[in-house]
N, C-alpha and C. Protein backbone atom coordinates (compact mmCIF):
# COMPACT_ATOMS: atom_id res chain seq x y z
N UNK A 1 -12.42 -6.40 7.95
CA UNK A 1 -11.36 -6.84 7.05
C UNK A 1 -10.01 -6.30 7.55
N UNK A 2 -9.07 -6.82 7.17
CA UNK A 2 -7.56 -6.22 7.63
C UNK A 2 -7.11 -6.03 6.24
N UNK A 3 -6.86 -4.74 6.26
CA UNK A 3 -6.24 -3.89 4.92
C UNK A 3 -4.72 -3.63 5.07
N UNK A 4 -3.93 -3.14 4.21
CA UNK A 4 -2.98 -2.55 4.27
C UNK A 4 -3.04 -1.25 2.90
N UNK A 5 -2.93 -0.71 3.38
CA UNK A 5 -3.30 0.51 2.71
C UNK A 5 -2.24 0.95 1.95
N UNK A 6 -2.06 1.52 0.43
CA UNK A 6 -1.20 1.78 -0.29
C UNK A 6 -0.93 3.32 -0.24
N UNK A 7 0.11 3.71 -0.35
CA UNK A 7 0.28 5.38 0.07
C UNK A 7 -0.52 6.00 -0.68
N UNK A 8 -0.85 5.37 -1.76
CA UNK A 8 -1.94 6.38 -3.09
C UNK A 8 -3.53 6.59 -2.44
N UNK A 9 -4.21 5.29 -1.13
CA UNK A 9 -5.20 5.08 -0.74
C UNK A 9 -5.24 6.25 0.52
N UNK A 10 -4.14 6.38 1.20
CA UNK A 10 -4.03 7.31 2.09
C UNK A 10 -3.96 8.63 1.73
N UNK A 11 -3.32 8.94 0.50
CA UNK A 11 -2.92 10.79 -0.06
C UNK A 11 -4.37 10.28 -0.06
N UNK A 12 -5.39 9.37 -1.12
CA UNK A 12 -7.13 10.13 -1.12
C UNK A 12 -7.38 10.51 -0.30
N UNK A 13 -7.07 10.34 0.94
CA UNK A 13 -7.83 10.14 2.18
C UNK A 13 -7.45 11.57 2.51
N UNK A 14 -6.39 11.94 2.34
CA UNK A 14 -5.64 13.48 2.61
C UNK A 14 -6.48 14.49 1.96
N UNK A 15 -6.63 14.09 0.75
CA UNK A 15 -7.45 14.90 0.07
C UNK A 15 -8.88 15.42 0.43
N UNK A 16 -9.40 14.34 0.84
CA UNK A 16 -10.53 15.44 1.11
C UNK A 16 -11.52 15.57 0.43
N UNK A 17 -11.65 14.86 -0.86
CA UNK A 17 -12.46 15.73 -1.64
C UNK A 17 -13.87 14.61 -1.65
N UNK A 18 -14.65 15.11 -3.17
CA UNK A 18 -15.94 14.38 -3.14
C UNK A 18 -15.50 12.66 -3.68
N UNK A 19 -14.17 12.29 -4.32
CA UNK A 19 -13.90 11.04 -4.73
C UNK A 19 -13.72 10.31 -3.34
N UNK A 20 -12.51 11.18 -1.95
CA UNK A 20 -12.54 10.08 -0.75
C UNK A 20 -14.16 10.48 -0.23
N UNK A 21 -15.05 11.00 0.08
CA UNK A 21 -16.64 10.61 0.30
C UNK A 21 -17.32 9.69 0.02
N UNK A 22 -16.97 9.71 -1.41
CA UNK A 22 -17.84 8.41 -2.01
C UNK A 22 -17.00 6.66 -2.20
N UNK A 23 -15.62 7.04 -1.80
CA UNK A 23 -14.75 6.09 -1.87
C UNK A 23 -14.76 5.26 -0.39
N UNK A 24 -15.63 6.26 0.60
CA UNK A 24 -15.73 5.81 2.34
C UNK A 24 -17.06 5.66 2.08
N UNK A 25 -17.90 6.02 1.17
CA UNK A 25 -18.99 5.16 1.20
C UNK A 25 -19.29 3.67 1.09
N UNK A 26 -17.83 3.23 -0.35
CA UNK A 26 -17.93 2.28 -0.74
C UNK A 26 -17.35 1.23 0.18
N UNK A 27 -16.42 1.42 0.88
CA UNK A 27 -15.22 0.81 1.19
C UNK A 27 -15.27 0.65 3.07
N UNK A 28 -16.15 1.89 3.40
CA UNK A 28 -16.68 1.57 5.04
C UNK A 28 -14.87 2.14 5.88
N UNK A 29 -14.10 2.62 5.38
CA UNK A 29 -12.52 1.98 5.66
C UNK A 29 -12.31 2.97 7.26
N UNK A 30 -13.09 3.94 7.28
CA UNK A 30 -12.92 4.30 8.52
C UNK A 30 -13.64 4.27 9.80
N UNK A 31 -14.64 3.66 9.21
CA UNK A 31 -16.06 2.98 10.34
C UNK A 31 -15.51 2.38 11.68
N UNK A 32 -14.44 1.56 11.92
CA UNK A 32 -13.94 0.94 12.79
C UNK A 32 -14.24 -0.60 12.87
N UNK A 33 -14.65 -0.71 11.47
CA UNK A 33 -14.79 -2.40 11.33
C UNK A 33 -13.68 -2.92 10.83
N UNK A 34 -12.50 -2.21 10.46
CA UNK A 34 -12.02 -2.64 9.70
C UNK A 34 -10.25 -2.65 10.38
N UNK A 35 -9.55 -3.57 10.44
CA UNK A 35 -8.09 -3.13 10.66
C UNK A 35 -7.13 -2.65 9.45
N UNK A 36 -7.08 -1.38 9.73
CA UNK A 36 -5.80 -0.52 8.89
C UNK A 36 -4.60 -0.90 9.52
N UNK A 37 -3.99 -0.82 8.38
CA UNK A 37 -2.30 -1.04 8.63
C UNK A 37 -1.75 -0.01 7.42
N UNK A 38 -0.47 0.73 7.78
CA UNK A 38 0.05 1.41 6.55
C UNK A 38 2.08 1.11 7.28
N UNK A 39 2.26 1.08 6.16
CA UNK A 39 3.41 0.38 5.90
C UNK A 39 4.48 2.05 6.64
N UNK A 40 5.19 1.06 7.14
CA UNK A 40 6.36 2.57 7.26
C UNK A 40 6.95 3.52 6.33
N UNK A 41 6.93 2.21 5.23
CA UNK A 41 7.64 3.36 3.85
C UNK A 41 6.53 3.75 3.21
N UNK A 42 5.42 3.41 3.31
CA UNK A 42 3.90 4.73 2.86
C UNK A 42 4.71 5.75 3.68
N UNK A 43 4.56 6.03 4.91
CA UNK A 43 4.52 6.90 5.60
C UNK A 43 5.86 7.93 5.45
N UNK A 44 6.96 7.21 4.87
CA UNK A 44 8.21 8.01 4.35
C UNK A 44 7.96 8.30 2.53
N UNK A 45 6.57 7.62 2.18
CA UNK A 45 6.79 8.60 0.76
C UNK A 45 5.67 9.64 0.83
N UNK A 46 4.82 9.72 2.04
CA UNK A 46 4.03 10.75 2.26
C UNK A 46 4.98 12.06 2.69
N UNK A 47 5.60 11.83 3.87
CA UNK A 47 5.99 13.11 3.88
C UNK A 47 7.14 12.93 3.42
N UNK A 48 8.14 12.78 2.21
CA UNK A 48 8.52 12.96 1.00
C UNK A 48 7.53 13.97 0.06
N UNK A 49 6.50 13.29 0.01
CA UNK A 49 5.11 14.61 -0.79
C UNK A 49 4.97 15.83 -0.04
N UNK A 50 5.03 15.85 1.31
CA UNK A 50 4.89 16.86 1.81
C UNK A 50 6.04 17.73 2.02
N UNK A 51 6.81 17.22 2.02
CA UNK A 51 8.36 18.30 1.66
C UNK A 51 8.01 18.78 0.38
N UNK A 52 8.14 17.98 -0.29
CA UNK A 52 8.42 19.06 -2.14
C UNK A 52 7.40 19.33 -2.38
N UNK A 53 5.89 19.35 -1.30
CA UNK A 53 4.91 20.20 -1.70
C UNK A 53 4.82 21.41 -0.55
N UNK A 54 5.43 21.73 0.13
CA UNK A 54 5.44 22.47 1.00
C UNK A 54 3.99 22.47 1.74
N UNK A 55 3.85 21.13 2.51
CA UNK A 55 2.50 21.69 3.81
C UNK A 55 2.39 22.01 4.32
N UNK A 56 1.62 22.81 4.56
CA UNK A 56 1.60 23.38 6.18
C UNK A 56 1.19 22.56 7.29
N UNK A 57 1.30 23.49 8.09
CA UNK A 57 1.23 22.32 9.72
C UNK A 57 -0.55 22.03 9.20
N UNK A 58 -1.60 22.57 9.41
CA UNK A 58 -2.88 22.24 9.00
C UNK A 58 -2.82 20.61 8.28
N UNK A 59 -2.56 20.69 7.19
CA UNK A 59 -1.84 19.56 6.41
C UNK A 59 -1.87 18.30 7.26
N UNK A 60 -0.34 18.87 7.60
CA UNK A 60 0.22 17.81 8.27
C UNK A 60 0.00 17.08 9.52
N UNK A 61 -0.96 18.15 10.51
CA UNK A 61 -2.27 17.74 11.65
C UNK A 61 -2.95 16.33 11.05
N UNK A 62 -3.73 16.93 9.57
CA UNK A 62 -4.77 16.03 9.19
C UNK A 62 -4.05 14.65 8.93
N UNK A 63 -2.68 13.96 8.36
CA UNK A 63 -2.46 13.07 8.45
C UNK A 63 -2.38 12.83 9.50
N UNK A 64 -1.99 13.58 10.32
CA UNK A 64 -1.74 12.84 11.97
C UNK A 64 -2.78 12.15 12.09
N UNK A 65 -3.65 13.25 12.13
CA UNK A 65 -5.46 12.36 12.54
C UNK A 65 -5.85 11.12 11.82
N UNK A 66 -5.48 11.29 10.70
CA UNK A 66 -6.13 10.08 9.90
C UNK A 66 -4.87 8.72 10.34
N UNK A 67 -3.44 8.77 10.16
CA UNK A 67 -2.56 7.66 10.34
C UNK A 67 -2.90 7.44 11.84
N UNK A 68 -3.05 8.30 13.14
CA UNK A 68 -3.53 7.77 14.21
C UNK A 68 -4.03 6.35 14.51
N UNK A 69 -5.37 6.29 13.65
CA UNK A 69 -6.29 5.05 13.84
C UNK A 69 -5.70 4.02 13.23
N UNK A 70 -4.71 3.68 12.39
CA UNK A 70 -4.14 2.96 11.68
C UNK A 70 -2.71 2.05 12.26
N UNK A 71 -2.54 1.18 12.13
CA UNK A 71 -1.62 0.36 12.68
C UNK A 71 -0.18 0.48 11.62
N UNK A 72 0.70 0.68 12.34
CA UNK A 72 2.02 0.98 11.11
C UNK A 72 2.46 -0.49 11.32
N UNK A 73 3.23 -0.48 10.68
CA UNK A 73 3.93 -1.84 9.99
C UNK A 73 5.53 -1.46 9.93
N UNK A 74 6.02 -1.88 10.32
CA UNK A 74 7.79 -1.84 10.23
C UNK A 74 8.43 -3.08 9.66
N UNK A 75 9.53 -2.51 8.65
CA UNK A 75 10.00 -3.66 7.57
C UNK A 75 11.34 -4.42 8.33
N UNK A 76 11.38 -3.74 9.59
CA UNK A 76 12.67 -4.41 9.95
C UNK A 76 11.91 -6.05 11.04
N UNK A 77 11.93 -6.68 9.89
CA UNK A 77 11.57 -8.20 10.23
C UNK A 77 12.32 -9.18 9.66
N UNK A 78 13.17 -10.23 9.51
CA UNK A 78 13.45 -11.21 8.86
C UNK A 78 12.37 -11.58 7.61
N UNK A 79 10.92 -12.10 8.18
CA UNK A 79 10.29 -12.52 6.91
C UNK A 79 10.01 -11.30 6.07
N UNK A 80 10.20 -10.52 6.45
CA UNK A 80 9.53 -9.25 5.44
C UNK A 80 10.70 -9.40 4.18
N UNK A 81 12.00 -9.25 5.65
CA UNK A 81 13.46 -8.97 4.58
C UNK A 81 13.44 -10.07 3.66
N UNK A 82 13.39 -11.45 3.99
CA UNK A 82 13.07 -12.27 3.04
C UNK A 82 11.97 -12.70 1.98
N UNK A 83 10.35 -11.89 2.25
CA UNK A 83 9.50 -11.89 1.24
C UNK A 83 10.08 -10.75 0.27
N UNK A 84 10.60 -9.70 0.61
CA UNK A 84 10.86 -8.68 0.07
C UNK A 84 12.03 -9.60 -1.49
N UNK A 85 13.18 -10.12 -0.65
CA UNK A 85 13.97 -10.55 -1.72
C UNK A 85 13.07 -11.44 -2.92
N UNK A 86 12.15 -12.42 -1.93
CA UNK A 86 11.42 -13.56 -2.93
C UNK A 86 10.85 -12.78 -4.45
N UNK A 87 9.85 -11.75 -3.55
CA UNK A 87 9.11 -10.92 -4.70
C UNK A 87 10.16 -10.08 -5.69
N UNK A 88 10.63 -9.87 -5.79
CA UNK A 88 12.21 -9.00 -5.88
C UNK A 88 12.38 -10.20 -7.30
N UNK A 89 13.06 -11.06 -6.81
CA UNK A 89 13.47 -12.16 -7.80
C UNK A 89 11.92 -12.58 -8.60
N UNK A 90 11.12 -12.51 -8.23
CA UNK A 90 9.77 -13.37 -8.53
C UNK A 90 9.61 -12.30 -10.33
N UNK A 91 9.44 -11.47 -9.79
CA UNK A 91 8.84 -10.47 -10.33
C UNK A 91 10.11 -10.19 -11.50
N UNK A 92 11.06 -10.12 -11.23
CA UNK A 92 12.15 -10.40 -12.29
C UNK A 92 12.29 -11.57 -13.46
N UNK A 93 11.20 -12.65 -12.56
CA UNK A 93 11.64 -14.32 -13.25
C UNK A 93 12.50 -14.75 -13.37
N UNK A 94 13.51 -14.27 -11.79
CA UNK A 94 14.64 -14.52 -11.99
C UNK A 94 14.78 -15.68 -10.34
N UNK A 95 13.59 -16.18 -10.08
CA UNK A 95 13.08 -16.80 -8.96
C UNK A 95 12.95 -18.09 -8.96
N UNK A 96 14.24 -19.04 -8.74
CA UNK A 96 14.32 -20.66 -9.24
C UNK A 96 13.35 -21.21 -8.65
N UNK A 97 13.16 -22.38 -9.79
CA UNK A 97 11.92 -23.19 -10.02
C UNK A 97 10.88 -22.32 -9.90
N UNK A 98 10.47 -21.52 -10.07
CA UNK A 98 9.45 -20.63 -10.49
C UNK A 98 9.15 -20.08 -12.03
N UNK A 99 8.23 -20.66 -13.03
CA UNK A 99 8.15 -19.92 -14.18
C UNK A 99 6.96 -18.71 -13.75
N UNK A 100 7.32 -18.09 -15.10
CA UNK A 100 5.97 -16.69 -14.65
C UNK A 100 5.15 -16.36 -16.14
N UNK A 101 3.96 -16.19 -15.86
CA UNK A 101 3.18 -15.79 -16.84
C UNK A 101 3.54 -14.44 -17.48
N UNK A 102 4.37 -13.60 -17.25
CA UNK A 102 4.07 -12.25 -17.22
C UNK A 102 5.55 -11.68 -17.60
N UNK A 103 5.65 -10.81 -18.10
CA UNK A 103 7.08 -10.36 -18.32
C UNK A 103 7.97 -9.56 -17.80
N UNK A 104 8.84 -9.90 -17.34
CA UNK A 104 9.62 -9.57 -16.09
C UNK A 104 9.76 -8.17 -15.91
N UNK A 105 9.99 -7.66 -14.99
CA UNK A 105 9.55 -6.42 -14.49
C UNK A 105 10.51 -5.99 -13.11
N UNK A 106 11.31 -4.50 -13.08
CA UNK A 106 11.97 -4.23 -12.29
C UNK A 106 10.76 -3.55 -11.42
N UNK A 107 10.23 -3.73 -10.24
CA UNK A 107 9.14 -2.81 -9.24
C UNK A 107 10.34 -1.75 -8.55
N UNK A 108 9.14 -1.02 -8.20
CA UNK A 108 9.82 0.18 -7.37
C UNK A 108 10.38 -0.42 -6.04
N UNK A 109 11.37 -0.13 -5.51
CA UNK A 109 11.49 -0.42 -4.42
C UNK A 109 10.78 -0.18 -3.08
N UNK A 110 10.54 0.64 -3.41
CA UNK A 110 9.08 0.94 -2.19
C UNK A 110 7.97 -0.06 -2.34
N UNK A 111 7.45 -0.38 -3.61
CA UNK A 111 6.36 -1.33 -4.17
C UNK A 111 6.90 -2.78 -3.13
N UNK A 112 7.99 -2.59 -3.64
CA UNK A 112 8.45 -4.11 -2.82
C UNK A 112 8.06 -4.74 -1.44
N UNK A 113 8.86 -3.40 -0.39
CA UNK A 113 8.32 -3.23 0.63
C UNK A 113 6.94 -3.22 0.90
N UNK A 114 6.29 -3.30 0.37
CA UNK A 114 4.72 -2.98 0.79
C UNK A 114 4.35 -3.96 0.27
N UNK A 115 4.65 -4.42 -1.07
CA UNK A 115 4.22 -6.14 -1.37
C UNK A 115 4.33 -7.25 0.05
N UNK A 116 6.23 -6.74 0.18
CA UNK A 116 6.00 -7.50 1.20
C UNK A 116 5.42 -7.98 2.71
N UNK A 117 5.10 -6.74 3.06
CA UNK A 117 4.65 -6.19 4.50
C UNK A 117 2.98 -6.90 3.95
N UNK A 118 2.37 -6.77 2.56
CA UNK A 118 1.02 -7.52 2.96
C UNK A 118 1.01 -9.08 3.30
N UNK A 119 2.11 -9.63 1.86
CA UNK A 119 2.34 -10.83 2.14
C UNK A 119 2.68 -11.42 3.13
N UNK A 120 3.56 -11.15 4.09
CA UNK A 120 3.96 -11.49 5.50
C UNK A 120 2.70 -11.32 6.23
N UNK A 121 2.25 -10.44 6.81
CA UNK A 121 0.84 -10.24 7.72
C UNK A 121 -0.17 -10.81 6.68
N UNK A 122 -0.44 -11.13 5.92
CA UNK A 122 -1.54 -11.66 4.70
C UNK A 122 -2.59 -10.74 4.84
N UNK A 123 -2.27 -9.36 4.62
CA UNK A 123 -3.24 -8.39 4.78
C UNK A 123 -3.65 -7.85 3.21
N UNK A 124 -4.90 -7.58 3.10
CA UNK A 124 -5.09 -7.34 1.68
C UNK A 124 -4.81 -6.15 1.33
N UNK A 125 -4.07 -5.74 0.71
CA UNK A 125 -3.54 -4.57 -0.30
C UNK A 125 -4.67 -3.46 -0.96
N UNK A 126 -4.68 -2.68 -0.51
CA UNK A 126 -5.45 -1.59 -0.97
C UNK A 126 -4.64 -0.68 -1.96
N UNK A 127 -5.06 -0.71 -3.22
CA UNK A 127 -4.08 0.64 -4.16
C UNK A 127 -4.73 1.19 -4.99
N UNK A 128 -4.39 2.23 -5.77
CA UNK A 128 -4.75 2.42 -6.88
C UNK A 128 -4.37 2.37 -8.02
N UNK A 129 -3.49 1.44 -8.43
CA UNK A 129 -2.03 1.40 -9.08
C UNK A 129 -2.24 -0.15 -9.45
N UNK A 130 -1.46 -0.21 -10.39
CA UNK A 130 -1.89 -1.95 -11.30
C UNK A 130 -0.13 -2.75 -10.85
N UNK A 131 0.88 -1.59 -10.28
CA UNK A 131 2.19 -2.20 -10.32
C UNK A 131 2.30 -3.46 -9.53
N UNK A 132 1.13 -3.74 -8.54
CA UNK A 132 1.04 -5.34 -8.01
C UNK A 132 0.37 -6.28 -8.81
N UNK A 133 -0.15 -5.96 -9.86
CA UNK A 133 -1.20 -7.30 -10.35
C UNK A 133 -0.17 -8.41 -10.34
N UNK A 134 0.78 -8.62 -10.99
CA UNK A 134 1.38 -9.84 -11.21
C UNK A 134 1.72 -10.83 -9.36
N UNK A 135 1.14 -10.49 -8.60
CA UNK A 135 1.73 -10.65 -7.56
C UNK A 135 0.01 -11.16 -6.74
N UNK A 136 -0.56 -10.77 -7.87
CA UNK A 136 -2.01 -11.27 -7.16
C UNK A 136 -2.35 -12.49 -6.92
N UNK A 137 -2.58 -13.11 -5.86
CA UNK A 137 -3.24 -14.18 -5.65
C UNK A 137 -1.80 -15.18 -5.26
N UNK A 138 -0.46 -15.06 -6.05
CA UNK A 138 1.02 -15.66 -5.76
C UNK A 138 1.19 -15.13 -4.53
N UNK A 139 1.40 -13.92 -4.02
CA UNK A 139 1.67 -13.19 -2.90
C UNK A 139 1.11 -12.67 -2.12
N UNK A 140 -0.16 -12.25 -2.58
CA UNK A 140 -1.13 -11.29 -1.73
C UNK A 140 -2.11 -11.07 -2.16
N UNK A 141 -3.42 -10.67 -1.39
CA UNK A 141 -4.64 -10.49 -1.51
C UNK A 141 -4.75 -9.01 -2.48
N UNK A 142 -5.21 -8.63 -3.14
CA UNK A 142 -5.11 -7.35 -3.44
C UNK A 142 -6.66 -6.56 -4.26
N UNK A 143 -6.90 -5.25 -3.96
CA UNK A 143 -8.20 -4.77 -4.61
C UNK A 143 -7.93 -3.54 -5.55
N UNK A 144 -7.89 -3.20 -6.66
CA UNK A 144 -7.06 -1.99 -7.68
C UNK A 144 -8.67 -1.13 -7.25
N UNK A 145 -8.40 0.23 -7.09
CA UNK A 145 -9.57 0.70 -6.83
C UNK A 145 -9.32 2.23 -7.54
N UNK A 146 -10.41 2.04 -8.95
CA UNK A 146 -10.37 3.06 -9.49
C UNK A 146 -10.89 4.21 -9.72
N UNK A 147 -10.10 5.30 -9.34
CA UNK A 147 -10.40 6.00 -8.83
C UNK A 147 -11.56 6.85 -9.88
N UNK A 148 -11.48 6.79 -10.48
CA UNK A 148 -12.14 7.56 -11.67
C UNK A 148 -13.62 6.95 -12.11
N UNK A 149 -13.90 6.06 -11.56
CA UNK A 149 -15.21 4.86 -11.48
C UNK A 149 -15.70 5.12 -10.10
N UNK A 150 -15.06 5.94 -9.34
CA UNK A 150 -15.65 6.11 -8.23
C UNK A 150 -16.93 7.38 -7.99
C-alpha cells in the first residue's frame, strides 16, 4: 500500500511502547511491503515536539532510524499549493459550486498541508485524529486508527 503517514502515526512509532507492537502487528507498516511517505511539515511538527520536550540525542537517533525508510514529501509543488488552497476553501464551504454536508470548519494549517500532499500523490492518509473526515473519499483515501482499540 502507499501510505502517508500523519505526525500522530509516527510520534506512535517513537514511542515505543506495547500500543506501536500491536499497532505493527495490525498494520504490517514497517515490513517493507508498504510505501511510507511523511510529509515535510510532519517532520517540522516532530521536532517542534522535540524542542519543548527536550530530547536527547538517543531520541532523536531513533527518529532518524525510523524517518530513514520513509519517503518525505515536500509542499513546494504547484498542485499541492493549489490542492492546499481547494481544501482550504472546501472545508470552509466557502468553495464555488461546491455545497457541503458538514459544517464549515477552519483546519489547522498543518492539517492542510498534509491533506494536501495525500490528495496530490493519492496516497492514503494514516492518522489518529478525526480533523480529516470531512475530506474523506472528496479528497483522499483515509484510515482513523484508534488508538485505544488497539
Amino acid at each position: 500500500m502507499n501510505y502517508l503517514l500523519d505526525t500522530n502515526i509516527v510520534v506512535t512509532y517513537l514511542r515505543n511502547t506495547e500500543v506501536t507492537r500491536r499497532l505493527e502487528d495490525q498494520l504490517n507498516l514497517l515490513s517493507g511491503e508498504n510505501n511510507l511517505v511523511v510529509s515535510v511539515v510532519s517532520l517540522g511538527e516532530i521536532r517542534s515536539i522535540a524542542r519543548r520536550n527536550n530530547w536527547g540525542e538517543k531520541k532523536l537517533m531513533q527518529l532518524e532510524n525510523i524517518v530513514k525508510g520513509f519517503l518525505i514529501a515536500d509542499i513546494h509543488m504547484k498542485e499541492i499549493i493549489e490542492k492546499y488552497a481547494e481544501i482550504d476553501a472546501y472545508s470552509q464551504g466557502k468553495l464555488k459550486g461546491e455545497g457541503t454536508t458538514f459544517s464549515s470548519r477552519n483546519m489547522g494549517k498543518n492539517d492542510l498541508w498534509i491533506a494536501a500532499t495525500a490528495s496530490v500523490f493519492d496516497l492514503e492518509l494514516l492518522t489518529t485524529d478525526k480533523d480529516f473526515d470531512h475530506l474523506n473519499s472528496k479528497y483522499l483515501k483515509m484510515r482513523v486508527i484508534d488508538l485505544s482499540k488497539i
